[in-house]
Structure formats: C-alpha cells, structure tokens
PDB file of N, CA and C in Angstrom:
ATOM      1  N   UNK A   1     -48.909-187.222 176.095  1.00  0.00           N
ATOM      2  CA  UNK A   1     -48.022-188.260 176.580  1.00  0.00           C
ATOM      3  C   UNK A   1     -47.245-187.803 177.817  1.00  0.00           C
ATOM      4  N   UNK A   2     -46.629-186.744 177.688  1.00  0.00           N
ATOM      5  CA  UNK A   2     -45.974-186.239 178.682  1.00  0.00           C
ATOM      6  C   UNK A   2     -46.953-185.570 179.902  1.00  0.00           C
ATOM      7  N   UNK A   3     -46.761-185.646 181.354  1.00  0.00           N
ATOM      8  CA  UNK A   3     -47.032-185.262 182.945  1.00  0.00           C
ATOM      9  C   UNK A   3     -46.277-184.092 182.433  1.00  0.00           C
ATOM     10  N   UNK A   4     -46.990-182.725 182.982  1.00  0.00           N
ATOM     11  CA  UNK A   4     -46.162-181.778 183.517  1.00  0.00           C
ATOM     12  C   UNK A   4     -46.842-181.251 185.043  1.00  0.00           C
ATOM     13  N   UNK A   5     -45.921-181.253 185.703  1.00  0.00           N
ATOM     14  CA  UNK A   5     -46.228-180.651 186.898  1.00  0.00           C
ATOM     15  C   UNK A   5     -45.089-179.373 187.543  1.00  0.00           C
ATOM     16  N   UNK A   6     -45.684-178.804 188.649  1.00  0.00           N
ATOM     17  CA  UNK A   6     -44.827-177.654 189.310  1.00  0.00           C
ATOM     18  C   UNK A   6     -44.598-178.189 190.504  1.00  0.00           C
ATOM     19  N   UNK A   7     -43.156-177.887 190.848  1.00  0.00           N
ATOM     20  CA  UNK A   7     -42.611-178.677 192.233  1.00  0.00           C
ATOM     21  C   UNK A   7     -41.761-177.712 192.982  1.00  0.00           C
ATOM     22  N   UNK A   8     -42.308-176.894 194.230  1.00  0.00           N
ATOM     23  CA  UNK A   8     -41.906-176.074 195.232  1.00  0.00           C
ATOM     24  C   UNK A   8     -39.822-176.781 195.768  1.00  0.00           C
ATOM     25  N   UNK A   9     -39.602-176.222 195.174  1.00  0.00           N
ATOM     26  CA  UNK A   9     -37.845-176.701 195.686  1.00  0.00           C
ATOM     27  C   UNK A   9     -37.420-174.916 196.758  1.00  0.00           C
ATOM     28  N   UNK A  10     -37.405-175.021 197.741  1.00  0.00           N
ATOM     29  CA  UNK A  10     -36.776-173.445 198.630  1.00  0.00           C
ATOM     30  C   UNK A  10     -37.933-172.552 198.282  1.00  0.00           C
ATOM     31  N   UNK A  11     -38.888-172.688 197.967  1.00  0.00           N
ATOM     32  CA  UNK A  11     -39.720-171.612 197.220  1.00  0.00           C
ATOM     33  C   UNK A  11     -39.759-170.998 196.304  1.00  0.00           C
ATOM     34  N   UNK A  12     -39.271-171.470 195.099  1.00  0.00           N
ATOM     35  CA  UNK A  12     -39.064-171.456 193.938  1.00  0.00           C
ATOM     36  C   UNK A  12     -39.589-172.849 193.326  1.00  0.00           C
ATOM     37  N   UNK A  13     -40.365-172.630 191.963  1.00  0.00           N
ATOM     38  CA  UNK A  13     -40.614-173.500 191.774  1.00  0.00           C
ATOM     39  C   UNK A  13     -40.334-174.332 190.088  1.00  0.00           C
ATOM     40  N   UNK A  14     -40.457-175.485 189.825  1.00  0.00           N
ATOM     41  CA  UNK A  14     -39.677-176.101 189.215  1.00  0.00           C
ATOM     42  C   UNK A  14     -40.383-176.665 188.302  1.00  0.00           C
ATOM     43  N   UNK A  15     -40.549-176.398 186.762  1.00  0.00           N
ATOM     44  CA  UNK A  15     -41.450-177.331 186.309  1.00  0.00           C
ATOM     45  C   UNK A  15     -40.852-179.016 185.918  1.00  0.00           C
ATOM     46  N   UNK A  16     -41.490-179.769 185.959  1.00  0.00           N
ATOM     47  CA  UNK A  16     -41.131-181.494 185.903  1.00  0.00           C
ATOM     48  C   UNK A  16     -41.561-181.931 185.148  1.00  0.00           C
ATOM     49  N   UNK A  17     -41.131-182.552 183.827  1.00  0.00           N
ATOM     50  CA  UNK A  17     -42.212-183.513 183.037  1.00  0.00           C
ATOM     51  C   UNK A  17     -41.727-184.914 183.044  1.00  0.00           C
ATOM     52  N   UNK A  18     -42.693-185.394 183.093  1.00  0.00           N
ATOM     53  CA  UNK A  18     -42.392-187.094 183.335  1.00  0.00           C
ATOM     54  C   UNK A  18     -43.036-187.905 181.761  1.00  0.00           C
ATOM     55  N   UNK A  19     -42.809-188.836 181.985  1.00  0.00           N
ATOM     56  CA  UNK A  19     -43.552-189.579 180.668  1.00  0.00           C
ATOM     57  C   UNK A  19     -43.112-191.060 181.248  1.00  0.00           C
ATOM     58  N   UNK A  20     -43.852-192.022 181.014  1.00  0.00           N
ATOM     59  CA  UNK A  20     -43.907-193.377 181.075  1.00  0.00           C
ATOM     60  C   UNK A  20     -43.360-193.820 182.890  1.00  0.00           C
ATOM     61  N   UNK A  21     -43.697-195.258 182.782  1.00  0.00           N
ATOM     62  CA  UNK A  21     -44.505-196.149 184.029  1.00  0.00           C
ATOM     63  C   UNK A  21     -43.105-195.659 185.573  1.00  0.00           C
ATOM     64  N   UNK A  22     -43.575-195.229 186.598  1.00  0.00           N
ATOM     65  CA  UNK A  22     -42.781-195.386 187.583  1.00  0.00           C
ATOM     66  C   UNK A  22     -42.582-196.663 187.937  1.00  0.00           C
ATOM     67  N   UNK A  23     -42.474-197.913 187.679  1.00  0.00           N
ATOM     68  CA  UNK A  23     -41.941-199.311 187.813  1.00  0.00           C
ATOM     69  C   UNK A  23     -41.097-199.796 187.107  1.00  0.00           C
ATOM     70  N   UNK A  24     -40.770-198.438 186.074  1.00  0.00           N
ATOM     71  CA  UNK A  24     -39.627-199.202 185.477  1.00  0.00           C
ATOM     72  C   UNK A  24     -38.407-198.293 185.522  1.00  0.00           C
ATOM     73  N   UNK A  25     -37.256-198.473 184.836  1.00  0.00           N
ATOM     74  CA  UNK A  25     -36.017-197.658 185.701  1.00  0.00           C
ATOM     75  C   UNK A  25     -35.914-196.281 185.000  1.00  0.00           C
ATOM     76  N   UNK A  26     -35.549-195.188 185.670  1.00  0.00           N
ATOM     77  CA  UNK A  26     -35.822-194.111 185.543  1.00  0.00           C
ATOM     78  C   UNK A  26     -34.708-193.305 185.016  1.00  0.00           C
ATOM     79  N   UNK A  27     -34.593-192.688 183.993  1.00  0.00           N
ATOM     80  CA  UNK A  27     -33.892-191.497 183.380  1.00  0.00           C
ATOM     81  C   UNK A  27     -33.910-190.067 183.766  1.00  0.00           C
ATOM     82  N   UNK A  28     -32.707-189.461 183.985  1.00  0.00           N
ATOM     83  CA  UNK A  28     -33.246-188.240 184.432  1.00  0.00           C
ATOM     84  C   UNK A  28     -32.693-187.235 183.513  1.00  0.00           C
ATOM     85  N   UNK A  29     -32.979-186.264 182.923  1.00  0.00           N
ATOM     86  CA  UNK A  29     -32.493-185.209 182.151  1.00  0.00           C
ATOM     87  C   UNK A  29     -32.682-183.673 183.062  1.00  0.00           C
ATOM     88  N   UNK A  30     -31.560-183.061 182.553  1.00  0.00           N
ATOM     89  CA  UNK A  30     -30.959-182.125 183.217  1.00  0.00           C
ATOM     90  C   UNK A  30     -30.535-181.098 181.921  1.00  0.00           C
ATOM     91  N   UNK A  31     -30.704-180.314 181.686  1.00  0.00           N
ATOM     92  CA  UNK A  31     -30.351-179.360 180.085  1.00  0.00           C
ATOM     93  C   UNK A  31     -29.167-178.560 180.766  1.00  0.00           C
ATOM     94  N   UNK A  32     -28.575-177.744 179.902  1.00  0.00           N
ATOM     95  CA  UNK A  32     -26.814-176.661 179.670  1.00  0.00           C
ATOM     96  C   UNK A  32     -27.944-175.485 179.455  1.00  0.00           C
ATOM     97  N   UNK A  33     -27.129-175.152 179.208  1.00  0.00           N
ATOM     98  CA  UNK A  33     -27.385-173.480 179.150  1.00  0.00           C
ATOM     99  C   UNK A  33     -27.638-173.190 177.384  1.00  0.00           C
ATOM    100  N   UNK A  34     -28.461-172.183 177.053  1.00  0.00           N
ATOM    101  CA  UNK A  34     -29.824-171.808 177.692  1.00  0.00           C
ATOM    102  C   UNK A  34     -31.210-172.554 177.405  1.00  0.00           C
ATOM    103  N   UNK A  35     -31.033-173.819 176.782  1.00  0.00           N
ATOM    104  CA  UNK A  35     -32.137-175.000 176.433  1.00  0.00           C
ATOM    105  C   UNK A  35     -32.812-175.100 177.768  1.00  0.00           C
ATOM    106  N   UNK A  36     -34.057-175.584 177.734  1.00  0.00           N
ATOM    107  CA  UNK A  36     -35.271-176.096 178.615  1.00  0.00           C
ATOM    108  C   UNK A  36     -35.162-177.954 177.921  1.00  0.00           C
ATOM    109  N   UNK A  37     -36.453-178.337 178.902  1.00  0.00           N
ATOM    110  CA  UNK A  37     -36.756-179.712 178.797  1.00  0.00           C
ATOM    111  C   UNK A  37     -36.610-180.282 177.547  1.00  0.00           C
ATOM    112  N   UNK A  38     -37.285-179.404 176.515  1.00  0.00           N
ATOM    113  CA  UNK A  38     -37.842-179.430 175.254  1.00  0.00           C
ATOM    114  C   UNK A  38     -36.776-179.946 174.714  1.00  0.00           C
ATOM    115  N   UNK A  39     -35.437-179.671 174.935  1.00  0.00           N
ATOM    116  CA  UNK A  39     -33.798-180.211 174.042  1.00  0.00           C
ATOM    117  C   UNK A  39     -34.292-181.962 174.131  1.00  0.00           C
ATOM    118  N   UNK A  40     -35.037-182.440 175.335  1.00  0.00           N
ATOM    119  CA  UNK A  40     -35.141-184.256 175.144  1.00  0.00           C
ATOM    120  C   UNK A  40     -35.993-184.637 175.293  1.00  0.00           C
ATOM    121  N   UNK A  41     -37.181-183.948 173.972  1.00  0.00           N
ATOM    122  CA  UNK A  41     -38.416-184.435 173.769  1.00  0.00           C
ATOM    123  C   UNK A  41     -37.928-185.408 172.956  1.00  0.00           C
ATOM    124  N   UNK A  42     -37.265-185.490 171.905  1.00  0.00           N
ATOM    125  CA  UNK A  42     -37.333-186.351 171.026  1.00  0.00           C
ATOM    126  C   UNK A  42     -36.881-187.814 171.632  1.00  0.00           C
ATOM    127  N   UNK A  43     -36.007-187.911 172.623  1.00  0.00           N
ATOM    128  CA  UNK A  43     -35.169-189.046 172.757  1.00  0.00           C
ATOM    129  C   UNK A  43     -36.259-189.498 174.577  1.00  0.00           C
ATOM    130  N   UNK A  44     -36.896-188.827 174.770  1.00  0.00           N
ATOM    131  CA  UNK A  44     -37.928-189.113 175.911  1.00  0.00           C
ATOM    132  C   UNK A  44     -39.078-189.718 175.316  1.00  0.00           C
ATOM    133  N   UNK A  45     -39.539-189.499 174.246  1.00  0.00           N
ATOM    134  CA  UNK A  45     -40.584-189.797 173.595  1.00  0.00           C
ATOM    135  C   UNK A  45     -40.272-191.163 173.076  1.00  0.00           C
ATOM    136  N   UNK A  46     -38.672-191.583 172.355  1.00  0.00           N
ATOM    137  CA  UNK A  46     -38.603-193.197 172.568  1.00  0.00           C
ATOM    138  C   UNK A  46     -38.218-193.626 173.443  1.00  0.00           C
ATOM    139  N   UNK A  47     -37.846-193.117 174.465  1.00  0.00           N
ATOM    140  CA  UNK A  47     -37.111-194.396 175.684  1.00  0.00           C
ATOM    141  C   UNK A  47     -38.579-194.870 176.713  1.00  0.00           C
ATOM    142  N   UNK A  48     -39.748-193.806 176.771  1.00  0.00           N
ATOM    143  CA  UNK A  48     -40.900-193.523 177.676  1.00  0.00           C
ATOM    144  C   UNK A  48     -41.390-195.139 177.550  1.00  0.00           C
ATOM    145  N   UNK A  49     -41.644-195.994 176.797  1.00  0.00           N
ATOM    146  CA  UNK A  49     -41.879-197.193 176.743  1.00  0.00           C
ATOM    147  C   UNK A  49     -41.557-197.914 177.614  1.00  0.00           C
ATOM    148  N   UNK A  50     -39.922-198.198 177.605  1.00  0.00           N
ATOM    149  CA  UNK A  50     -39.003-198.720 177.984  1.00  0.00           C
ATOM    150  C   UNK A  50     -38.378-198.018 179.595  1.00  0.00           C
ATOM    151  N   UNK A  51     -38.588-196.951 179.913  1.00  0.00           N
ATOM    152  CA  UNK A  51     -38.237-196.252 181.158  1.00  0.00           C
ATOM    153  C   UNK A  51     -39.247-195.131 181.777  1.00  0.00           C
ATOM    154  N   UNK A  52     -39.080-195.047 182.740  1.00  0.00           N
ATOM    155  CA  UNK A  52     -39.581-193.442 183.442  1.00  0.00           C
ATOM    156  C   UNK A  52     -38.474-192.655 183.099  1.00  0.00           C
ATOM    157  N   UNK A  53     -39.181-191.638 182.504  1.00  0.00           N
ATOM    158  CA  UNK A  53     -38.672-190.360 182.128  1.00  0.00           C
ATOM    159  C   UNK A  53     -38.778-189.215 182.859  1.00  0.00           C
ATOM    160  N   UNK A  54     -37.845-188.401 182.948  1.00  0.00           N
ATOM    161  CA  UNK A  54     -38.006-187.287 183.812  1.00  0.00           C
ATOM    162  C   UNK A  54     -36.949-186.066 183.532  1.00  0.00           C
ATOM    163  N   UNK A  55     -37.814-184.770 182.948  1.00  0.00           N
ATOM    164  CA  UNK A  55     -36.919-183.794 182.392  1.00  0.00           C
ATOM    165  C   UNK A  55     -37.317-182.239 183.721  1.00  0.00           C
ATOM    166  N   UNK A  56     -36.349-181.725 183.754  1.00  0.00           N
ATOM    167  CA  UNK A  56     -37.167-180.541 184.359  1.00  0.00           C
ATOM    168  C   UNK A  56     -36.556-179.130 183.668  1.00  0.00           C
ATOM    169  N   UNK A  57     -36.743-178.240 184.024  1.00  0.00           N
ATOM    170  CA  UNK A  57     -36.328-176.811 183.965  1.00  0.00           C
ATOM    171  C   UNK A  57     -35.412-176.189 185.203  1.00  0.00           C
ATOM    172  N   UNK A  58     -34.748-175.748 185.115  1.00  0.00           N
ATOM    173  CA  UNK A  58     -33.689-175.424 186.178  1.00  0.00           C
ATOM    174  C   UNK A  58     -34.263-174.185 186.340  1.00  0.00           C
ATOM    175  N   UNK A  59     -34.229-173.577 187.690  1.00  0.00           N
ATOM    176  CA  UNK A  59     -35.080-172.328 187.756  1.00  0.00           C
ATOM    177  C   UNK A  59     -34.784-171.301 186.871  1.00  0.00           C
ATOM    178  N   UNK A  60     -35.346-170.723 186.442  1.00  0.00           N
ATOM    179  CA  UNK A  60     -35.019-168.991 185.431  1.00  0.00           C
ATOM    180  C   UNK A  60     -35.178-169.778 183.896  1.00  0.00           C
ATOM    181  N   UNK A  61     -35.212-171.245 183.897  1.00  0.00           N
ATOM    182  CA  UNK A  61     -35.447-171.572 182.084  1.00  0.00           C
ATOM    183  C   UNK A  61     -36.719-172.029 181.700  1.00  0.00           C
ATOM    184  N   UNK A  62     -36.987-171.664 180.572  1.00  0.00           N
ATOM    185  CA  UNK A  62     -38.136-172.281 180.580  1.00  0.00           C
ATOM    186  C   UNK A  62     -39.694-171.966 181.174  1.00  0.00           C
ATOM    187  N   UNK A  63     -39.983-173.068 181.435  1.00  0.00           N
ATOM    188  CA  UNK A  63     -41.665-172.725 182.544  1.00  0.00           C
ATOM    189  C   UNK A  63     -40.973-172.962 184.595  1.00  0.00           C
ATOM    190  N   UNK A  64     -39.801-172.852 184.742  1.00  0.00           N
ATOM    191  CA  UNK A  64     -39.359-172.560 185.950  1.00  0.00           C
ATOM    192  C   UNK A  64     -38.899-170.566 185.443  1.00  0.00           C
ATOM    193  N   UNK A  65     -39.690-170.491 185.772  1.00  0.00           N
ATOM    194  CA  UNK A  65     -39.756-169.149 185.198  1.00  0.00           C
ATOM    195  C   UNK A  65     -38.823-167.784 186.459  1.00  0.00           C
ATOM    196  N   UNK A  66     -39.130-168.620 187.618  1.00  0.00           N
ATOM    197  CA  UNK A  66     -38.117-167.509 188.779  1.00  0.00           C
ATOM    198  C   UNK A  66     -36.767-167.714 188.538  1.00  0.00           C
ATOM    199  N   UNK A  67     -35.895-166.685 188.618  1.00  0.00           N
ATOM    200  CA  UNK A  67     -34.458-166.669 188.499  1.00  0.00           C
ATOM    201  C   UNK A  67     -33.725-167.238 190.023  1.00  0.00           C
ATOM    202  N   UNK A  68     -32.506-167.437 190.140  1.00  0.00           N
ATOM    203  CA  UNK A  68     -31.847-167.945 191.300  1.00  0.00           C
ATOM    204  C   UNK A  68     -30.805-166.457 191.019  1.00  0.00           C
ATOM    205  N   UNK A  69     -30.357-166.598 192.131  1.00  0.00           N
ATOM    206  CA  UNK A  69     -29.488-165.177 192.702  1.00  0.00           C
ATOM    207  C   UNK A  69     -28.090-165.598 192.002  1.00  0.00           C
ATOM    208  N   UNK A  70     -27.539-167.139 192.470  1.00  0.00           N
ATOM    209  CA  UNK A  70     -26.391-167.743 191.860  1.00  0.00           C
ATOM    210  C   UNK A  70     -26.650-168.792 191.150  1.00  0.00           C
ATOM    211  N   UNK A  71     -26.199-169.385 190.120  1.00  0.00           N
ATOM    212  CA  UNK A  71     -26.331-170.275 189.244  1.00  0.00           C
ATOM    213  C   UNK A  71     -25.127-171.047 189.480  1.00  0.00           C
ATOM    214  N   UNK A  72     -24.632-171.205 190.141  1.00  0.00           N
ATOM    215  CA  UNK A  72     -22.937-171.859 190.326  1.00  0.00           C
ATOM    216  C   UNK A  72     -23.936-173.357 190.525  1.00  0.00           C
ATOM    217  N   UNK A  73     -22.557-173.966 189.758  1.00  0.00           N
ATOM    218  CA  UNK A  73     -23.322-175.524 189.759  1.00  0.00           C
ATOM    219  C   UNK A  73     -23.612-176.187 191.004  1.00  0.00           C
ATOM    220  N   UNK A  74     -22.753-175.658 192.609  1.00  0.00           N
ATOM    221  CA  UNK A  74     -23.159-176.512 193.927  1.00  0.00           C
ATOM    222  C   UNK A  74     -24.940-175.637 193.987  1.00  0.00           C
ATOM    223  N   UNK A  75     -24.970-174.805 193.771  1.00  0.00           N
ATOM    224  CA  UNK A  75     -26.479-174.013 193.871  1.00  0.00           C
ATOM    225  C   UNK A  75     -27.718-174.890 193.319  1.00  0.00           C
ATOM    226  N   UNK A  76     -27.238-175.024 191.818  1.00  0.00           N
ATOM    227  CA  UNK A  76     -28.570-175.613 191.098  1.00  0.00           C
ATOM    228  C   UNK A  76     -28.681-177.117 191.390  1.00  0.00           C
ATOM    229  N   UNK A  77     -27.336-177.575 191.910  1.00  0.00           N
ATOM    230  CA  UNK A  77     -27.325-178.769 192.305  1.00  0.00           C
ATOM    231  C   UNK A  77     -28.280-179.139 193.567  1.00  0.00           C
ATOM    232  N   UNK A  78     -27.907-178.307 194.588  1.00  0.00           N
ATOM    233  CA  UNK A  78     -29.150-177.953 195.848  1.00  0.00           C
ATOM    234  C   UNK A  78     -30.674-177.929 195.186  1.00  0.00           C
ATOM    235  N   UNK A  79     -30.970-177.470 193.835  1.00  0.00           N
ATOM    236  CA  UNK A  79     -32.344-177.206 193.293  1.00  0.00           C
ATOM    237  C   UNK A  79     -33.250-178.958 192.920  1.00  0.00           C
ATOM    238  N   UNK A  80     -32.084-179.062 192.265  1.00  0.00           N
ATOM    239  CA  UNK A  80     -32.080-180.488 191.903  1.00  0.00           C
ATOM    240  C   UNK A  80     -31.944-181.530 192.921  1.00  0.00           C
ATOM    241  N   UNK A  81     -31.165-181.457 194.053  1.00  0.00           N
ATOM    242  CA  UNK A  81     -31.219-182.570 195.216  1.00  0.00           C
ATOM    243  C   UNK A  81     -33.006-182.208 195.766  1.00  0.00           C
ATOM    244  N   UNK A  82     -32.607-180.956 195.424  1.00  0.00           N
ATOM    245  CA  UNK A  82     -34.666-180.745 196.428  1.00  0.00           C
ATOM    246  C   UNK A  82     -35.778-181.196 196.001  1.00  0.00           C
ATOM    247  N   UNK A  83     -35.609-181.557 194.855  1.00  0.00           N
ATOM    248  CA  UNK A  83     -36.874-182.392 194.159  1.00  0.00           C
ATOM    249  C   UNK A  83     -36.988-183.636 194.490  1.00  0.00           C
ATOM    250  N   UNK A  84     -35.929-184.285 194.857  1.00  0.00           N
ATOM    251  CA  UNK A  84     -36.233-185.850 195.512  1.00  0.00           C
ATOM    252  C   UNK A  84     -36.316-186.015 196.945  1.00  0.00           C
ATOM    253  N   UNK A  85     -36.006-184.343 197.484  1.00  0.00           N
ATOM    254  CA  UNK A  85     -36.368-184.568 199.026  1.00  0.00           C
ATOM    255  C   UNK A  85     -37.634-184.708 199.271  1.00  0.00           C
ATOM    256  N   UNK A  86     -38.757-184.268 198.589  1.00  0.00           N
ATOM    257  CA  UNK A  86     -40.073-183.708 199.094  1.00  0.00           C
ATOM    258  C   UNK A  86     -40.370-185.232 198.438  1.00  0.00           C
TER     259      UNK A  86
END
C-alpha cells in the first residue's frame, strides 16, 4: 500500500512514504524524537482513502540513515522545506 522512495535534500538523503491519490488533500507527518515514519502507519493506513499521505524520516532516523551535524529545529526544518523544493 505504501510508496517508499529516497529524496536527495543538500545531499543527504531522505526516505518518503506516501500512500493514497495525489488529487486529494494531503497530510503530512513529521515524527519527535527517536520514532521513524512507522509511529503513523496505523492512522496513514485509515486516512490513505480519504487523503494523500505523506510520512518521512528526518535524516539520522530510520531509513534516512545519514546523520546531520545540527539537529536544531531551524536545521531540520531546512531538510523538510527541501523536499518540496525539488
């Protein structure tokens, strides 16, 4: 059910999972510390019907497996603006 893909953000890269139709309105999940995507399988798996879903890994968690130097929230925030630049 779930898309997973890898997405180059600064050269580091980011894993993305998506689930259900890009035409309809889109959810985005973002995890705390130290959970991956996996914390909103359950609640992605019912909304995917009803919305585009979209979870990722913040670099160093998960299958974003490279670390970042700083983790300060304007940083990962830059990680996260870079995925909708490309």
């Amino acid at each position: 059910m779930f898309t997973h893909r890898e997405v180059i953000v600064k050269e580091i890269p980011i894993q993305v999972v998506e689930a259900g139709s890009i035409s309809k309105p889109t959810v985005f999940f973002i995890h705390g510390w130290p959970t991956c995507w996996l914390e909103f399988e359950g609640v992605m798996n019912r909304l995917a019907e009803e919305y585009h879903v979209i979870a990722i890994d913040i670099p160093g968690i998960g299958n974003s497996v490279i670390p970042l130097q700083s983790y300060s929230k304007r940083n990962i925030a830059e990680y996260v603006r870079g995925l909708w630049i490309i």
